[in-house]
Protein backbone atom coordinates (compact mmCIF):
# COMPACT_ATOMS: atom_id res chain seq x y z
CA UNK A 1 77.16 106.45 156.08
CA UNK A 2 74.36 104.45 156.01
CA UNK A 3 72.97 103.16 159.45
CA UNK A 4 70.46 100.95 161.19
CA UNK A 5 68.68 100.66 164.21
CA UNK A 6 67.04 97.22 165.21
CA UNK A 7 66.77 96.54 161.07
CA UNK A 8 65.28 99.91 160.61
CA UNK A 9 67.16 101.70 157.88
CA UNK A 10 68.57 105.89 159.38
CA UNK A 11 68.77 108.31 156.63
CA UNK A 12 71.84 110.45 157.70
CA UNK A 13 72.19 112.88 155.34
CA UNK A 14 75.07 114.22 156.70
CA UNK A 15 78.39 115.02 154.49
CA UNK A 16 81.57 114.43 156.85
CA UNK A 17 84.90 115.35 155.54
CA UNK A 18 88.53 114.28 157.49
CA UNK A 19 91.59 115.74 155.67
CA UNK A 20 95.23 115.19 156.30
CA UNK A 21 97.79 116.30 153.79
CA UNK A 22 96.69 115.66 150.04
CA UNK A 23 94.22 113.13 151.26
CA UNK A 24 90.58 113.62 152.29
CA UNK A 25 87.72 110.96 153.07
CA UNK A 26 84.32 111.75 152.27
CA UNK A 27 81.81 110.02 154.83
CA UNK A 28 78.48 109.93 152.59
CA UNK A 29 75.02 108.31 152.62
CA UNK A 30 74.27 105.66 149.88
CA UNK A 31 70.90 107.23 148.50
CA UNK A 32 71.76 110.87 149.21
CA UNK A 33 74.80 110.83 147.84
CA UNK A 34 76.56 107.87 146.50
CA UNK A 35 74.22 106.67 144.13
CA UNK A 36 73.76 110.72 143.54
CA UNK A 37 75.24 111.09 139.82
CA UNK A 38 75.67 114.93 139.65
CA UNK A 39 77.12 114.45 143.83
CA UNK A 40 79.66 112.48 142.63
CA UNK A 41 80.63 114.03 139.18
CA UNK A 42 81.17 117.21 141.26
CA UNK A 43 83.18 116.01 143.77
CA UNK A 44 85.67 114.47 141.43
CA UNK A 45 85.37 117.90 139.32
CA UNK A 46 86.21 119.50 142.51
CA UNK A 47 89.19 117.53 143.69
CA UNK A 48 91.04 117.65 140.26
CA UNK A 49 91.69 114.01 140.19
CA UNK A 50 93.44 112.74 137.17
CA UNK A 51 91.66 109.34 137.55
CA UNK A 52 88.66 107.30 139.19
CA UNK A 53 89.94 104.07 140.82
CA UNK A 54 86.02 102.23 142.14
CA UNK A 55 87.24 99.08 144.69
CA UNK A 56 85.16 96.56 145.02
CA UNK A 57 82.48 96.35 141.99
CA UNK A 58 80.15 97.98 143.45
CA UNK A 59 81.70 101.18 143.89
CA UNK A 60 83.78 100.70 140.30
CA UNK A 61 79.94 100.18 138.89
CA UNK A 62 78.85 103.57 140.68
CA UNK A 63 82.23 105.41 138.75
CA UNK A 64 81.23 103.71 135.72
CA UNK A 65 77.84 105.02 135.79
CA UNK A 66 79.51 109.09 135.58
CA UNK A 67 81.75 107.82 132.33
CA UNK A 68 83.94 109.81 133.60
CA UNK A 69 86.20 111.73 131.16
CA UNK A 70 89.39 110.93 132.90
CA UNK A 71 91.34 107.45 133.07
CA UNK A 72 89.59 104.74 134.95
CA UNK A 73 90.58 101.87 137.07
CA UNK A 74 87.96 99.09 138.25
CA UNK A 75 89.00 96.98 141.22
CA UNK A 76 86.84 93.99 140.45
CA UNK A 77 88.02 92.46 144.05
CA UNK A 78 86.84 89.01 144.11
CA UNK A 79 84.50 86.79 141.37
CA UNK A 80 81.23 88.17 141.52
CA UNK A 81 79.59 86.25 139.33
CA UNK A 82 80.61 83.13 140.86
CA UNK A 83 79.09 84.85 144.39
CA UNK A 84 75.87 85.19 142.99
CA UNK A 85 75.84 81.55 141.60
CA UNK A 86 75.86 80.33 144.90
CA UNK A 87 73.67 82.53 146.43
CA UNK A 88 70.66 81.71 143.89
CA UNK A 89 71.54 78.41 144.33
CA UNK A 90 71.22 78.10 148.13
CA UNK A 91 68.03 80.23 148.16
CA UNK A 92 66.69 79.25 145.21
CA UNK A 93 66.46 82.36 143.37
CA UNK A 94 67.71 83.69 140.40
CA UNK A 95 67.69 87.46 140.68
CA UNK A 96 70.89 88.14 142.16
CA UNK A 97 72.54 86.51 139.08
CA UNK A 98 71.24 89.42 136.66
CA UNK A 99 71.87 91.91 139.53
CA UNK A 100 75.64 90.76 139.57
CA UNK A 101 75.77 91.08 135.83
CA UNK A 102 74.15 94.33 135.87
CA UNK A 103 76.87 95.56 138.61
CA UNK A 104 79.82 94.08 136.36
CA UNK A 105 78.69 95.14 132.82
CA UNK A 106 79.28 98.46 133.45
CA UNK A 107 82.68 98.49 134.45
CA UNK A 108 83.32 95.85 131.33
CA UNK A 109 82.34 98.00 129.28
CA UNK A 110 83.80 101.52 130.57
CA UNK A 111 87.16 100.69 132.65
CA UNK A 112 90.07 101.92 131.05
CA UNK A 113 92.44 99.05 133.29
CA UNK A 114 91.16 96.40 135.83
CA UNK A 115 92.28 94.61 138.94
CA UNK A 116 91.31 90.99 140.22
CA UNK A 117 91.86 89.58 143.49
CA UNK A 118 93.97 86.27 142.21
CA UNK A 119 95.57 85.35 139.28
CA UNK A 120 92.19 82.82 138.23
CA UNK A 121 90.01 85.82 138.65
CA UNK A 122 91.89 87.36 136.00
CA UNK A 123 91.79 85.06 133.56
CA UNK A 124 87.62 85.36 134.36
CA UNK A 125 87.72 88.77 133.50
CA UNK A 126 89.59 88.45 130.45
CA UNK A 127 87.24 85.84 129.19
CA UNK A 128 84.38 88.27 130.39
CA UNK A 129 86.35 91.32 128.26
CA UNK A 130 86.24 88.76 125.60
CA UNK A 131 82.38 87.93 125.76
CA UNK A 132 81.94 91.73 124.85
CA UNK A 133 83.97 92.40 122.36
CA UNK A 134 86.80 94.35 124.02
CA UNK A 135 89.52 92.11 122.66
CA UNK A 136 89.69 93.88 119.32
CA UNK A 137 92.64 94.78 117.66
CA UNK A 138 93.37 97.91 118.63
CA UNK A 139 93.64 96.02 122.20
CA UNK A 140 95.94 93.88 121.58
CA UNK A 141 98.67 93.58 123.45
CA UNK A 142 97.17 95.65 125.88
CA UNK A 143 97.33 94.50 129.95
CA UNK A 144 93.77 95.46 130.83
CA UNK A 145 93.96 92.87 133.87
CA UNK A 146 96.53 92.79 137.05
CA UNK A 147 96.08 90.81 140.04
CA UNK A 148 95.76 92.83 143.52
CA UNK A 149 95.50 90.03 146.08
CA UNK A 150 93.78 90.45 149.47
CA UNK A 151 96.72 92.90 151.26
CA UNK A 152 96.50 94.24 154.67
CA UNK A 153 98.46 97.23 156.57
CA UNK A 154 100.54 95.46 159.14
CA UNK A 155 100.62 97.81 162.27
CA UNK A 156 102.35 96.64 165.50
CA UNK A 157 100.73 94.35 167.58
CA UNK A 158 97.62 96.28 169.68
CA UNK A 159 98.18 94.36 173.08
CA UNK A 160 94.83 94.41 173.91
CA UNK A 161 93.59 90.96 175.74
CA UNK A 162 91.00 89.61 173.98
CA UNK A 163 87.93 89.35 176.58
CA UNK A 164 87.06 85.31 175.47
CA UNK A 165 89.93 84.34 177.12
CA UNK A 166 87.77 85.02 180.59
CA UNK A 167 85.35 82.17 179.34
CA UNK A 168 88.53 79.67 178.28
CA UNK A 169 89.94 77.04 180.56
CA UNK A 170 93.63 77.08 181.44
CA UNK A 171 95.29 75.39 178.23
CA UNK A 172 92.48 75.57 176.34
CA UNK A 173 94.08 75.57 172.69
CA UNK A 174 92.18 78.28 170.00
CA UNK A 175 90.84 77.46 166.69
CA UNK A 176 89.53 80.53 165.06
CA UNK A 177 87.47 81.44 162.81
CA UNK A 178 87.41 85.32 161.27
CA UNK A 179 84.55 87.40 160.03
CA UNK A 180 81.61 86.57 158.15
CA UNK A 181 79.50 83.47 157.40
CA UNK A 182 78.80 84.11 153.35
CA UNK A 183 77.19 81.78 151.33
CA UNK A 184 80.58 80.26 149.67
CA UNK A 185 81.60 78.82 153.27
CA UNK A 186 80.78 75.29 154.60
CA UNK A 187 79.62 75.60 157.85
CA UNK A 188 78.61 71.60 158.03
CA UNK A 189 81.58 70.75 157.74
CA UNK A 190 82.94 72.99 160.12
CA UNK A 191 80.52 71.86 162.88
CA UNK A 192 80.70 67.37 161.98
CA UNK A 193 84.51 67.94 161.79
CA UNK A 194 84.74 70.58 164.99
CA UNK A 195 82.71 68.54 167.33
CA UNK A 196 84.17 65.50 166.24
CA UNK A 197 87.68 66.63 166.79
CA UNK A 198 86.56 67.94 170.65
CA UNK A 199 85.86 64.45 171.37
CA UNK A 200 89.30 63.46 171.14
CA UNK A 201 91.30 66.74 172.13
CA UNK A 202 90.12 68.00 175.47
CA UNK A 203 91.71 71.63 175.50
CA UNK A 204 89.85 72.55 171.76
CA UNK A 205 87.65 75.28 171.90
CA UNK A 206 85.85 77.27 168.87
CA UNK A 207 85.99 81.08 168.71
CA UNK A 208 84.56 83.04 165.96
CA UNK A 209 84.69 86.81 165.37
CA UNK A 210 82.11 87.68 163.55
CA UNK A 211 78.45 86.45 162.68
CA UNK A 212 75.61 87.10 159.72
CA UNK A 213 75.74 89.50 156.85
CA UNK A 214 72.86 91.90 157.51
CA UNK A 215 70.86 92.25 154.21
CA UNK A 216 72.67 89.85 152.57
CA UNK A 217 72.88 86.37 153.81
CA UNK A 218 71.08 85.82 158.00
CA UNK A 219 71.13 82.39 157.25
CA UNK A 220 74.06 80.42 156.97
CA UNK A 221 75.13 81.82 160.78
CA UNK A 222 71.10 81.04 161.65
CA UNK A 223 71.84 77.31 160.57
CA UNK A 224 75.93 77.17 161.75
CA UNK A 225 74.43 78.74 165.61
CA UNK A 226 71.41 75.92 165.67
CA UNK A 227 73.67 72.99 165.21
CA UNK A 228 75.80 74.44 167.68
CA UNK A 229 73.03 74.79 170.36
CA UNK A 230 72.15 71.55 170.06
CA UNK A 231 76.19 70.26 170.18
CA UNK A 232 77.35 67.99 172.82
CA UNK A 233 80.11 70.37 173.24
CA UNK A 234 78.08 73.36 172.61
CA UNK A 235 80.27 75.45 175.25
CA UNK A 236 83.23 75.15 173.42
CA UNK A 237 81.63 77.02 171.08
CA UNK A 238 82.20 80.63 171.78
CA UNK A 239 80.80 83.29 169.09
CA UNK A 240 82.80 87.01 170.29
CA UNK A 241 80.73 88.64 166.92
CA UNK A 242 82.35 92.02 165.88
CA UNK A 243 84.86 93.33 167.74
CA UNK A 244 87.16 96.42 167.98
CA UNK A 245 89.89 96.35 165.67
CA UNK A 246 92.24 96.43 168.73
CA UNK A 247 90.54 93.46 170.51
CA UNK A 248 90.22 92.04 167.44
CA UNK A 249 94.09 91.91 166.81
CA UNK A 250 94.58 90.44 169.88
CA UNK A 251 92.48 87.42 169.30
CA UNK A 252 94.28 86.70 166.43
CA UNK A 253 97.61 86.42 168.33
CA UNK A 254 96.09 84.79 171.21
CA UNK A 255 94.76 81.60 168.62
CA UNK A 256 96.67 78.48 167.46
CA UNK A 257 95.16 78.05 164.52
CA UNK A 258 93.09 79.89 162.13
CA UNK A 259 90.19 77.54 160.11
CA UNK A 260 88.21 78.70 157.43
CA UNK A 261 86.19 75.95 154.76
CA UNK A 262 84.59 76.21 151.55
CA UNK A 263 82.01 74.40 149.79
CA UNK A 264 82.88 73.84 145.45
CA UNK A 265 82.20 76.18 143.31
CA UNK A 266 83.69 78.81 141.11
CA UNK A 267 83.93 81.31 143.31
CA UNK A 268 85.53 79.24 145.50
CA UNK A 269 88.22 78.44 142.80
CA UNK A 270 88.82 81.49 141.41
CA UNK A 271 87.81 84.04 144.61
CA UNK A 272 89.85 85.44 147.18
CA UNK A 273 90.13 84.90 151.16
CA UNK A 274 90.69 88.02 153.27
CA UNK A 275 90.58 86.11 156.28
CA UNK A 276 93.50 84.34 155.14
CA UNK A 277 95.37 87.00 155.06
CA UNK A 278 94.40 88.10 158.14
CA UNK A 279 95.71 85.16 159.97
CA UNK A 280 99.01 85.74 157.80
CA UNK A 281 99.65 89.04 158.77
CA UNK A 282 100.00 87.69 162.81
CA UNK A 283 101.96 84.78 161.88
CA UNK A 284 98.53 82.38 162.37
CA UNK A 285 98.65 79.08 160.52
CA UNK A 286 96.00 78.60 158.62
CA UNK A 287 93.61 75.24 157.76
CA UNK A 288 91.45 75.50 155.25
CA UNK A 289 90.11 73.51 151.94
CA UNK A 290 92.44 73.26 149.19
CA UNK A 291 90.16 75.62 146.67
CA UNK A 292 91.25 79.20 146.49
CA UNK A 293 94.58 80.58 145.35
CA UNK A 294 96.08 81.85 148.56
CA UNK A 295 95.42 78.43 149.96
CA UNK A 296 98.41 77.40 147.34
CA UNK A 297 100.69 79.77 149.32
CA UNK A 298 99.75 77.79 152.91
CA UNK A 299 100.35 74.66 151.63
CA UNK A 300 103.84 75.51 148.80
CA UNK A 301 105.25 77.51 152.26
CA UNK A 302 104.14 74.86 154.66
CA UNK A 303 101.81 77.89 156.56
CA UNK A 304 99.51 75.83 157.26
CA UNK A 305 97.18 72.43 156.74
CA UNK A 306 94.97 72.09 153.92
CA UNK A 307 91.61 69.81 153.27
CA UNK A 308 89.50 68.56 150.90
CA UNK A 309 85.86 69.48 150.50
CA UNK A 310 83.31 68.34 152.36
CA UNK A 311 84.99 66.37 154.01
CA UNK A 312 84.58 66.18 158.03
CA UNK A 313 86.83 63.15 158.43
CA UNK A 314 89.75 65.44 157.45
CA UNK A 315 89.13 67.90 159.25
CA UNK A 316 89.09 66.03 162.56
CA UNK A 317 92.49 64.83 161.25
CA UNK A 318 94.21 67.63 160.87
CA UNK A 319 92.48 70.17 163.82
CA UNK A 320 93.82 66.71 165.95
CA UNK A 321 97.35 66.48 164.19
CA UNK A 322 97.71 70.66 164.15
CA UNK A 323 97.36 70.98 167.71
CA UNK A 324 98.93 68.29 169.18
CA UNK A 325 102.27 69.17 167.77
CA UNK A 326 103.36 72.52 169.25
CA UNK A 327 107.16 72.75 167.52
CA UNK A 328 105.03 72.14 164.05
CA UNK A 329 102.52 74.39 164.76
CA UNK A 330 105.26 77.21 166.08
CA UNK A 331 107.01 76.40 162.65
CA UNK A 332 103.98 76.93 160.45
CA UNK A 333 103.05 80.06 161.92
CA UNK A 334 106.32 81.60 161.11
CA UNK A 335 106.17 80.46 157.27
CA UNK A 336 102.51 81.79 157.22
CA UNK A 337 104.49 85.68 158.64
CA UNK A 338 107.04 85.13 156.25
CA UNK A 339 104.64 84.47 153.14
CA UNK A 340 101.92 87.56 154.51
CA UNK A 341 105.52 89.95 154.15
CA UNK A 342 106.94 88.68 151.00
CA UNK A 343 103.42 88.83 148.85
CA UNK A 344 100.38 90.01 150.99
CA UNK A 345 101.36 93.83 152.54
CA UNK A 346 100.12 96.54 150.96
CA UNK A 347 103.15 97.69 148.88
CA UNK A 348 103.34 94.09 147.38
CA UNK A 349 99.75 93.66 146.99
CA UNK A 350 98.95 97.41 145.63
CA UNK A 351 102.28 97.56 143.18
CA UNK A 352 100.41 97.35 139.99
CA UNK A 353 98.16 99.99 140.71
CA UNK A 354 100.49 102.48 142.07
CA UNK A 355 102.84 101.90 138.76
CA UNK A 356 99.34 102.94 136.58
CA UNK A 357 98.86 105.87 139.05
CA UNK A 358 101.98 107.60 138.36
CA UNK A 359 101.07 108.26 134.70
CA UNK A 360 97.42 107.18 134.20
CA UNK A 361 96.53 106.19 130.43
CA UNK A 362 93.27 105.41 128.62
CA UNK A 363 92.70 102.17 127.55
CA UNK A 364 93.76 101.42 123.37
CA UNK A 365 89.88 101.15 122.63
CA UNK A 366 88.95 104.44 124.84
CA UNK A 367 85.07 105.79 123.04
CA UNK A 368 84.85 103.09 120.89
CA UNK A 369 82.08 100.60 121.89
CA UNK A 370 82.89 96.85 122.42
CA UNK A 371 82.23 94.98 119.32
CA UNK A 372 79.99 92.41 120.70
CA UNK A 373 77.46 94.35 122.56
CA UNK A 374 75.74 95.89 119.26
CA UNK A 375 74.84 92.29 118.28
CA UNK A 376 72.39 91.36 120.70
CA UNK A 377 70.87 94.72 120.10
CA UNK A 378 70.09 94.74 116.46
CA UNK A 379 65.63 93.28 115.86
CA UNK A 380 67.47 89.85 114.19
CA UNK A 381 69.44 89.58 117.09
CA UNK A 382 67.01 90.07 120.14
CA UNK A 383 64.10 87.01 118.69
CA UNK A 384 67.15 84.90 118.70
CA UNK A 385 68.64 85.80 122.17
CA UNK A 386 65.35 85.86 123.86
CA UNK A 387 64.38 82.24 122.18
CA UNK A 388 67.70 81.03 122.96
CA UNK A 389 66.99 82.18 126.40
CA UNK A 390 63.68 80.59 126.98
């Protein structure tokens, strides 16, 4: 895996191997051996797979890379594109939005059958198919697209206490917020709406797992932690970071309420919440902004409370109205269970893929290359595209 030590990057070279039955994981280093070509063409060679799923893009841009001669699946889990919009537009800079293409094209162009994280993203992708050229007609008709929401194993409840609770009043009444601070999520919102509802509800307190993505984004949980430190309620602010899976679980079914809030954008719209699903799994109802699909599910089921962007007044509403009704809050959380079993476990959320798996096919257009790409490639073409492009 790759490691680091006070920001300093450890090269652990190390291949670790943990079989059990017909499955093995491979523990490998990013450099070393997963951006490693020939590593990775042998290792597929050697475990006579009959085809290459790659979840997440990154990893389906890695299998892409090998064009490997056996049927290939890309898990494009979550809307990249509209990721990288937001994160050139909050720092400024453009880069990341060719890096995101360059991560994508790939498995565009290569994938034999797709998956997409909600039922928007995968009417992205088919555009995105379109843009190149793979809707041809020896495609059509073809399902190169299914939607694989955000599902979760759903083991037993861990028991573990969650620690926090040692720094929480008697009463005190949990709104929770789970895992990372990313770009897409509106953190001043969160804080103007938060503090405002403490002012009127006594027993609120804030707990969030998580923190910063290292690498990736240190600044949205920079800004989110200095507003808080300068809060009139700033100890009802407790921040827990990463915990144990086991601690972890226990938190969640120690809160009242899960909140999570997005700013608008496409990636809002079309993107996928694992957090939400999270909270579903325990039975947690859920408040969030009315943006991505699984927010749908809180508020057709009545799983939870739902708000509009950027909007702090609402918040305070609802975070006041949620937790000062105990039977409604009880009620929600057993519609969010019910709606985590019916669509969001693994055998619900994986069933497309595990249909494919049992007889694995090429796609219709398998060696031929997408009709569109060859365009911007011919001399006429590329004056024309670069002019167009400034």
């Amino acid at each position: 895996p790759t490691r680091t030590k006070d920001g300093v990057r450890i090269n652990d070279t190390e291949l670790r191997q943990y079989s059990e039955g017909e499955f093995t994981l491979d523990s490998v280093e990013e450099l070393t051996h997963f951006r490693n070509d020939g590593f990775l063409r042998d290792r597929i060679e050697a475990s006579g797979s009959e085809a290459v799923v790659g979840v997440n893009v990154f990893p389906a841009s890695r299998s892409a890379a090998l064009e490997p001669a056996i049927p290939f699946w890309a898990d494009m889990n979550g809307f990249g594109m509209g990721e990288v919009q937001i994160r050139g537009f909050l720092t400024g800079n453009n880069q990341a939005v060719a890096q995101g293409w360059a991560d994508e094209l790939p498995c565009l162009v290569r994938a034999d059958c797709f998956s997409s994280a909600s039922g928007p993203q995968r009417y992205a992708l088919i555009g995105e198919l379109a843009a190149i050229g793979r809707l041809r007609p020896e495609t059509c008709g073809y399902e190169f697209v299914h939607v694989i929401p955000e599902g979760r194993e759903d083991p037993p409840p861990s028991g573990v206490r969650p620690t926090v609770l040692d720094q929480l009043p008697e009463g005190a009444q949990i709104a929770l917020w789970v895992g990372c601070y990313n770009y897409q999520f509106d953190t001043d919102t969160l804080f103007e709406g938060m503090e405002r509802a403490m002012d009127r509800s006594a027993n609120l307190h804030f707990v969030s797992t998580g923190g910063q993505v290292d690498g990736h984004n240190e600044t949205t949980f920079a800004r989110f932690k200095k507003q808080v430190d300068g809060s009139r309620h700033k100890d009802r602010f407790h921040f827990v970071g990463w915990l144990p899976w086991d601690e972890f679980d226990g938190l969640l079914r120690t809160a009242h309420l899960g909140v999570t809030l997005d700013i608008p954008c496409y990636e809002t719209e079309i993107g996928a919440r694992n957090r939400i699903t999270e909270m579903m799994r325990v039975g947690l109802p859920v408040l969030s902004t009315r943006g991505p699909e699984i927010s749908w599910d809180l508020e057709k089921h009545s799983a939870g409370w739902l708000v509009d962007f950027s909007d702090p007044d609402q918040l305070e509403e609802r975070l006041v109205e949620a937790l000062s009704d105990p039977a409604e809050l009880e009620r929600r959380a057993k519609n969010s269970r019910k709606v985590f079993e019916k669509f969001y476990t693994l055998s619900a959320a994986t069933a497309p893929l595990l249909a494919w798996a049992k007889n694995p096919q090429f796609a219709p257009d398998r060696g031929m290359r997408p009709l569109l790409l060859p365009e911007y490639s011919k001399p006429e073409k590329r004056g024309w595209l670069k002019g167009w492009l400034g």
